[in-house]
Protein backbone atom coordinates (compact mmCIF):
# COMPACT_ATOMS: atom_id res chain seq x y z
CA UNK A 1 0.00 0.00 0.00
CA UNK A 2 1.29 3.10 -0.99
CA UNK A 3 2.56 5.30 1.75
CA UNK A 4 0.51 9.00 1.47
CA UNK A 5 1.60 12.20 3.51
CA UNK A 6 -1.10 15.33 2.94
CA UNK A 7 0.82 18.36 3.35
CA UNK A 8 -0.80 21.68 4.66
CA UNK A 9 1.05 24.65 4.11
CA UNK A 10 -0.30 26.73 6.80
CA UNK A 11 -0.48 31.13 7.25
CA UNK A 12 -2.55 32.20 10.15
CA UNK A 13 -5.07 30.13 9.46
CA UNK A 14 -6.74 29.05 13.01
CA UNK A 15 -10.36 30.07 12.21
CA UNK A 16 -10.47 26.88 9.54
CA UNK A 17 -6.92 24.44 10.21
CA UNK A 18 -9.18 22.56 13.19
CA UNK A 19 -11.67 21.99 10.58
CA UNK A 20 -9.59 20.59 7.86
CA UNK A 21 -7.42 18.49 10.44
CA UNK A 22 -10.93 16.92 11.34
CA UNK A 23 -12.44 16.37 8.07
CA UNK A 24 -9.00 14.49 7.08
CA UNK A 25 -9.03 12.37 10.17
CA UNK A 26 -12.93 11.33 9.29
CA UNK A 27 -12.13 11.15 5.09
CA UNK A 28 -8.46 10.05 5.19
CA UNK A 29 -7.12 7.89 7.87
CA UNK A 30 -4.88 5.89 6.32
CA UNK A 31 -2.82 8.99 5.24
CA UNK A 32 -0.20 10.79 7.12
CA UNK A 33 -0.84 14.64 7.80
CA UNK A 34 2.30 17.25 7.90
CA UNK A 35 1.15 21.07 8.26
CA UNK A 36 4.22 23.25 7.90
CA UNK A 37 2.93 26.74 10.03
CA UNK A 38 4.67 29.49 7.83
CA UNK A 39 5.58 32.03 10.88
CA UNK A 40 2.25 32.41 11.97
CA UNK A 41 0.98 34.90 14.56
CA UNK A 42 -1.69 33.76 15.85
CA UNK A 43 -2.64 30.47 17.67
CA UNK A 44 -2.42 28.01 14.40
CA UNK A 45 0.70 26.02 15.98
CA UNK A 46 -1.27 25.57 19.40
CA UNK A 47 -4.14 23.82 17.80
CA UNK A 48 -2.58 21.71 15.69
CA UNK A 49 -0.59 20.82 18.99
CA UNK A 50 -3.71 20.30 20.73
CA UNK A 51 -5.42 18.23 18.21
CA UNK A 52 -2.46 15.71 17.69
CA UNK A 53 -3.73 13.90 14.86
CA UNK A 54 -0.54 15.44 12.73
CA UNK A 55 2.88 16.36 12.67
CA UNK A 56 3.90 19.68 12.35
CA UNK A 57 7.22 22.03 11.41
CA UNK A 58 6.90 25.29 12.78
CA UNK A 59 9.29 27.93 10.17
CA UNK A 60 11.04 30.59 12.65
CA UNK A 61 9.27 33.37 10.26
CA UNK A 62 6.82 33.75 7.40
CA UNK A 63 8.74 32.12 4.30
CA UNK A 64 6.12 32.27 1.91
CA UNK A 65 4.33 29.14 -0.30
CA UNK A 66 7.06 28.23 -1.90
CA UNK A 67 9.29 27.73 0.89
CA UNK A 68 6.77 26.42 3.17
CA UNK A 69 5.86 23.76 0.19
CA UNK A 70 9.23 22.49 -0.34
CA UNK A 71 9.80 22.10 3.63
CA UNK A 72 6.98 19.98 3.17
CA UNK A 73 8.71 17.81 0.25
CA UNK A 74 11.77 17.53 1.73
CA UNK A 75 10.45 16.15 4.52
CA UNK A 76 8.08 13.75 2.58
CA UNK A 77 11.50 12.37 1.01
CA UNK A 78 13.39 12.01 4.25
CA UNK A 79 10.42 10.11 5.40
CA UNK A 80 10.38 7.92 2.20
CA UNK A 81 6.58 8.24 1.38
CA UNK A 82 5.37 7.42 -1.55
CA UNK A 83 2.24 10.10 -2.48
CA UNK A 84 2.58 13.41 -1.57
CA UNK A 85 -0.43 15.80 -1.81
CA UNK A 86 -0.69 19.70 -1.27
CA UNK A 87 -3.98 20.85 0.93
CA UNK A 88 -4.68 24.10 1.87
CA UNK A 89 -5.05 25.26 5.55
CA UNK A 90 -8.68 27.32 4.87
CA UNK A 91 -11.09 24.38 4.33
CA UNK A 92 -11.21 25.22 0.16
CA UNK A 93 -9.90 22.15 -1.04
CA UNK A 94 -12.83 19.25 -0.54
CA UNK A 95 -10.50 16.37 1.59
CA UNK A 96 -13.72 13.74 1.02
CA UNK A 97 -12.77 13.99 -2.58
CA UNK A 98 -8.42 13.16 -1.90
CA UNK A 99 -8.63 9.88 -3.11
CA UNK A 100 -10.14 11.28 -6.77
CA UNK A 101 -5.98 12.96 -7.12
CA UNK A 102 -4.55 10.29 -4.88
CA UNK A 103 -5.89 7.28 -7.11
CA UNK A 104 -4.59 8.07 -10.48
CA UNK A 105 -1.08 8.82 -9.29
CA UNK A 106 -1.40 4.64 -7.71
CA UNK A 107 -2.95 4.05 -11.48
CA UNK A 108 -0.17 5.51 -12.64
CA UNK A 109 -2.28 7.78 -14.98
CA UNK A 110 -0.12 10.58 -14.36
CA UNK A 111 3.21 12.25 -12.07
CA UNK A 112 0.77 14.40 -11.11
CA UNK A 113 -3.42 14.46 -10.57
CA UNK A 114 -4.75 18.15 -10.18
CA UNK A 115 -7.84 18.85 -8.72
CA UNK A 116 -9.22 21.23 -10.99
CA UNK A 117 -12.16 23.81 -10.96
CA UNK A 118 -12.22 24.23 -14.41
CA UNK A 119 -12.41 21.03 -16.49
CA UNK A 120 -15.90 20.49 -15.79
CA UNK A 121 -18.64 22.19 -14.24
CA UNK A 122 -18.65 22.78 -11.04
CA UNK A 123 -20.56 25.11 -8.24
CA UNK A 124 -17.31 27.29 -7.83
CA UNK A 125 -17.86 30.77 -8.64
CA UNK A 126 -14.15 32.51 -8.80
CA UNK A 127 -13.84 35.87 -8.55
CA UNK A 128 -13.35 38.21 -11.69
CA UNK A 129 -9.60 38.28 -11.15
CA UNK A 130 -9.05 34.60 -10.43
CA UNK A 131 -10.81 34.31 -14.15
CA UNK A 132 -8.62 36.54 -15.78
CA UNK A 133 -5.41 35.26 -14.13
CA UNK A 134 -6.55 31.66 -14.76
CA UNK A 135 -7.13 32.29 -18.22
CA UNK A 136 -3.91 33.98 -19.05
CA UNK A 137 -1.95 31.44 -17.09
CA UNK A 138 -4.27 28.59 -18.49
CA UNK A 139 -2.62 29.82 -22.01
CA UNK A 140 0.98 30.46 -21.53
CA UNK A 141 1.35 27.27 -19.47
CA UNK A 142 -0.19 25.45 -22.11
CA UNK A 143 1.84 26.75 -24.36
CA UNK A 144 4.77 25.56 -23.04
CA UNK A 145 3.63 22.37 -21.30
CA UNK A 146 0.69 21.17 -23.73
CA UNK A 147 -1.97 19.26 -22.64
CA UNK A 148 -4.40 21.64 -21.65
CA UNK A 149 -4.48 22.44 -17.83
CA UNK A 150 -6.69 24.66 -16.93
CA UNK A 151 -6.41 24.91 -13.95
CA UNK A 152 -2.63 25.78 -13.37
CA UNK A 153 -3.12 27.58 -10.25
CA UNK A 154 -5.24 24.76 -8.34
CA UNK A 155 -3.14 24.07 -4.87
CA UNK A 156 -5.26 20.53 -4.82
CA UNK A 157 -2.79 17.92 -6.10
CA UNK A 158 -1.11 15.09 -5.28
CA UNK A 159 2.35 13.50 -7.04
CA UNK A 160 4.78 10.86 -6.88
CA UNK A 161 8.17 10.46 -5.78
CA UNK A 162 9.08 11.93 -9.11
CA UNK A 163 8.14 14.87 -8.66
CA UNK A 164 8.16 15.55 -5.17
CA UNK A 165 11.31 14.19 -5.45
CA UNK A 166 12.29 17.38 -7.77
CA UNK A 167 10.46 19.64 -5.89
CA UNK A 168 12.82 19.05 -2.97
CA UNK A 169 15.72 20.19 -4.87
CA UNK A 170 14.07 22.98 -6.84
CA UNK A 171 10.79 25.25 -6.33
CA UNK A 172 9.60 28.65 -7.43
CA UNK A 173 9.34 30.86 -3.75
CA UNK A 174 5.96 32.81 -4.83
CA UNK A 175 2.99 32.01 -6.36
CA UNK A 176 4.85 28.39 -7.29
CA UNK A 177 1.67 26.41 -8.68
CA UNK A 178 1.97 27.29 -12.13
CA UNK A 179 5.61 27.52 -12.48
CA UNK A 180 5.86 24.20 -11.10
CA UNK A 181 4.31 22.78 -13.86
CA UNK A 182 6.69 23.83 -16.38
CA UNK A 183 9.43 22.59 -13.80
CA UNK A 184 7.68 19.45 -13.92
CA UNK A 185 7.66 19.39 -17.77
CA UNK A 186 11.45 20.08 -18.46
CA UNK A 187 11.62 17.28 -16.25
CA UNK A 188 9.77 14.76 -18.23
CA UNK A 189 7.34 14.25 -16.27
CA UNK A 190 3.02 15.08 -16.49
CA UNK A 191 0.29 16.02 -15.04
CA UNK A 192 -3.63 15.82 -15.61
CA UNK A 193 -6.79 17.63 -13.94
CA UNK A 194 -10.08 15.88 -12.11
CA UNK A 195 -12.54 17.68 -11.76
CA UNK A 196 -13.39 18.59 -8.18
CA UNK A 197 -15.87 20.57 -6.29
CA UNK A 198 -14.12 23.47 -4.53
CA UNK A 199 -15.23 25.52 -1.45
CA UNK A 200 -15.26 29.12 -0.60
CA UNK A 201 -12.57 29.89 1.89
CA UNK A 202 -13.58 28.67 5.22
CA UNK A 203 -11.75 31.41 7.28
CA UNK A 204 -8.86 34.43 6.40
CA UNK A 205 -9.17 36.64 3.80
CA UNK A 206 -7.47 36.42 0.16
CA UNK A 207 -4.60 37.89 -0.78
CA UNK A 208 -5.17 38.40 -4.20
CA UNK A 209 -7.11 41.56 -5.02
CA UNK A 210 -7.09 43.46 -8.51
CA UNK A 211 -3.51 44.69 -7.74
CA UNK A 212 -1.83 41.44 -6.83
CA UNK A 213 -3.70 39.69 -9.32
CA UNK A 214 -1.79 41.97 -11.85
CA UNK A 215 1.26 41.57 -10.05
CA UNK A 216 1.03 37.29 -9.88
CA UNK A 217 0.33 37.35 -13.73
CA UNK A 218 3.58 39.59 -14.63
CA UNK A 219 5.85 37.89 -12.05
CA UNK A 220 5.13 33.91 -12.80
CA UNK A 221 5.13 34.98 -16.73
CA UNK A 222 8.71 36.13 -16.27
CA UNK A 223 9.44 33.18 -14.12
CA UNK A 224 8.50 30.52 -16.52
CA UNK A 225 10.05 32.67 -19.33
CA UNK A 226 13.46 32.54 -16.76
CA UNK A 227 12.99 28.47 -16.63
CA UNK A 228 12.44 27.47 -19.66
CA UNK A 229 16.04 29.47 -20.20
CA UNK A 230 17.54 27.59 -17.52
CA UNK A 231 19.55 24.22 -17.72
CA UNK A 232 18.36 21.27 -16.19
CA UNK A 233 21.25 19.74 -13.51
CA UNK A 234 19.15 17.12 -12.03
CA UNK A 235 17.39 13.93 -13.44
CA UNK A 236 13.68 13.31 -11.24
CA UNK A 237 14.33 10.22 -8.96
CA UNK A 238 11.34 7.10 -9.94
CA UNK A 239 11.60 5.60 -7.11
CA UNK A 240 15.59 5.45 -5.93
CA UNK A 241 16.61 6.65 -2.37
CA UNK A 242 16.93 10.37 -2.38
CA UNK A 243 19.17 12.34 0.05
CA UNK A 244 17.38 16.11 -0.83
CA UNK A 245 15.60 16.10 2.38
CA UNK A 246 18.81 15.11 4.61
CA UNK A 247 19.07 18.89 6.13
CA UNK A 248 15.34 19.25 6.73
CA UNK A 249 14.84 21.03 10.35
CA UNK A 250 13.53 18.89 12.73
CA UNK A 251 9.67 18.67 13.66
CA UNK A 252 8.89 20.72 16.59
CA UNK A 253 5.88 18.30 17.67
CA UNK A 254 5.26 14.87 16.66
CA UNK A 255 2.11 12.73 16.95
């Protein structure tokens, strides 16, 4: 059986993390929960502490995504897991639905299953700017990658060693999702959507509004520009031991 850790990257986010740590622990057993708390200020690190149904790696100061995500991966190679799977901390992503991404990476359909919004209909309404950054992304990643995400942006996704593998060694620090992808694809390896039934944030408050929406499209279309001129140094690991997550900090609370 494969071995599956959920990761939660996690930003003040203590009005919803007690609710997502639940719903996994009713939907998801059988998989292994990490949150990585991104320098939060206020009380997120105390619950998870309190509820004790997952391990957790408190950063010393807010990192960012991209950081906090690649703590995560390093420490899902150190541990030798299998799946990986991103999950956000405010109760958007639908956990009853994990085993929809978690499946076809087991099947093998794919390095990586999104959990999309877009490939089918769905009842999530996005906001104006989530549609116009979607779409725009939607196109240049497509354009380099092929294969028609639409959803580039989707934090919903799980992977195998492969990738996670890679993503130890090398991720994008802000707004990573879509650059990822191309990361992914210079690496050989793939990724298709599900659709899945997204919810509206369950606590917090977004921190894209029409100004950082502009600012996300400009900076991740210069960052994939800046990869795809970059040489690759590292082959993905299928399925050898992998040292990347050897100077991962150590876990400030275990279950």
């Amino acid at each position: 059986m494969a071995r599956v850790l959920v990761i939660i990257p996690a930003y003040n986010e203590s009005e919803s993390i007690a609710d997502v740590l639940d719903a996994l622990k009713r939907h998801a057993p059988d998989y292994d929960v990490l949150v990585v708390n991104d320098g939060s200020t206020d009380n997120t690190s105390a619950i998870v502490k309190r509820m004790g149904s997952a391990d957790i790696i408190d950063l010393p100061f807010n990192m960012g995504i991209g950081s906090t995500m690649q703590t995560g991966y390093k420490y899902a190679v150190a541990q030798g897991y299998d799946i990986a799977v991103q999950c956000d901390a405010d109760g958007q992503h639908p956990v009853e639905q994990l085993s929809r991404i978690v499946d076809g990476v087991v099947a093998k359909k794919a390095d990586m299953i999104i959990g999309s919004r877009y490939v089918s209909d769905t009842a999530y309404t996005p906001s104006i700017f989530r549609r116009v950054g979607k779409s725009l992304l939607s196109r240049l990643v497509d354009s380099v990658v092929g294969g028609g995400i639409t959803d580039t942006t989707s934090g919903f996704r799980a992977m195998n060693r492969a990738v996670f593998g890679t993503f130890a060694r090398t991720y994008p620090d802000d707004y990573p999702e879509a650059e990822a992808l191309v990361i992914m694809h210079r690496h050989g390896l793939k990724a298709v959507e599900v659709p899945v039934d997204m919810q509206p944030r369950q606590g917090g408050q977004s921190s894209i509004g029409p100004r950082r929406a502009a600012y996300y499209i400009v900076k991740v279309s210069m960052a994939i520009f800046i990869r795809m001129l970059k040489r690759i140094t590292h082959a993905p690991d299928r399925g050898e031991s992998d040292t990347a997550g050897s100077d991962l900090v150590e876990k400030t609370e275990s279950r």
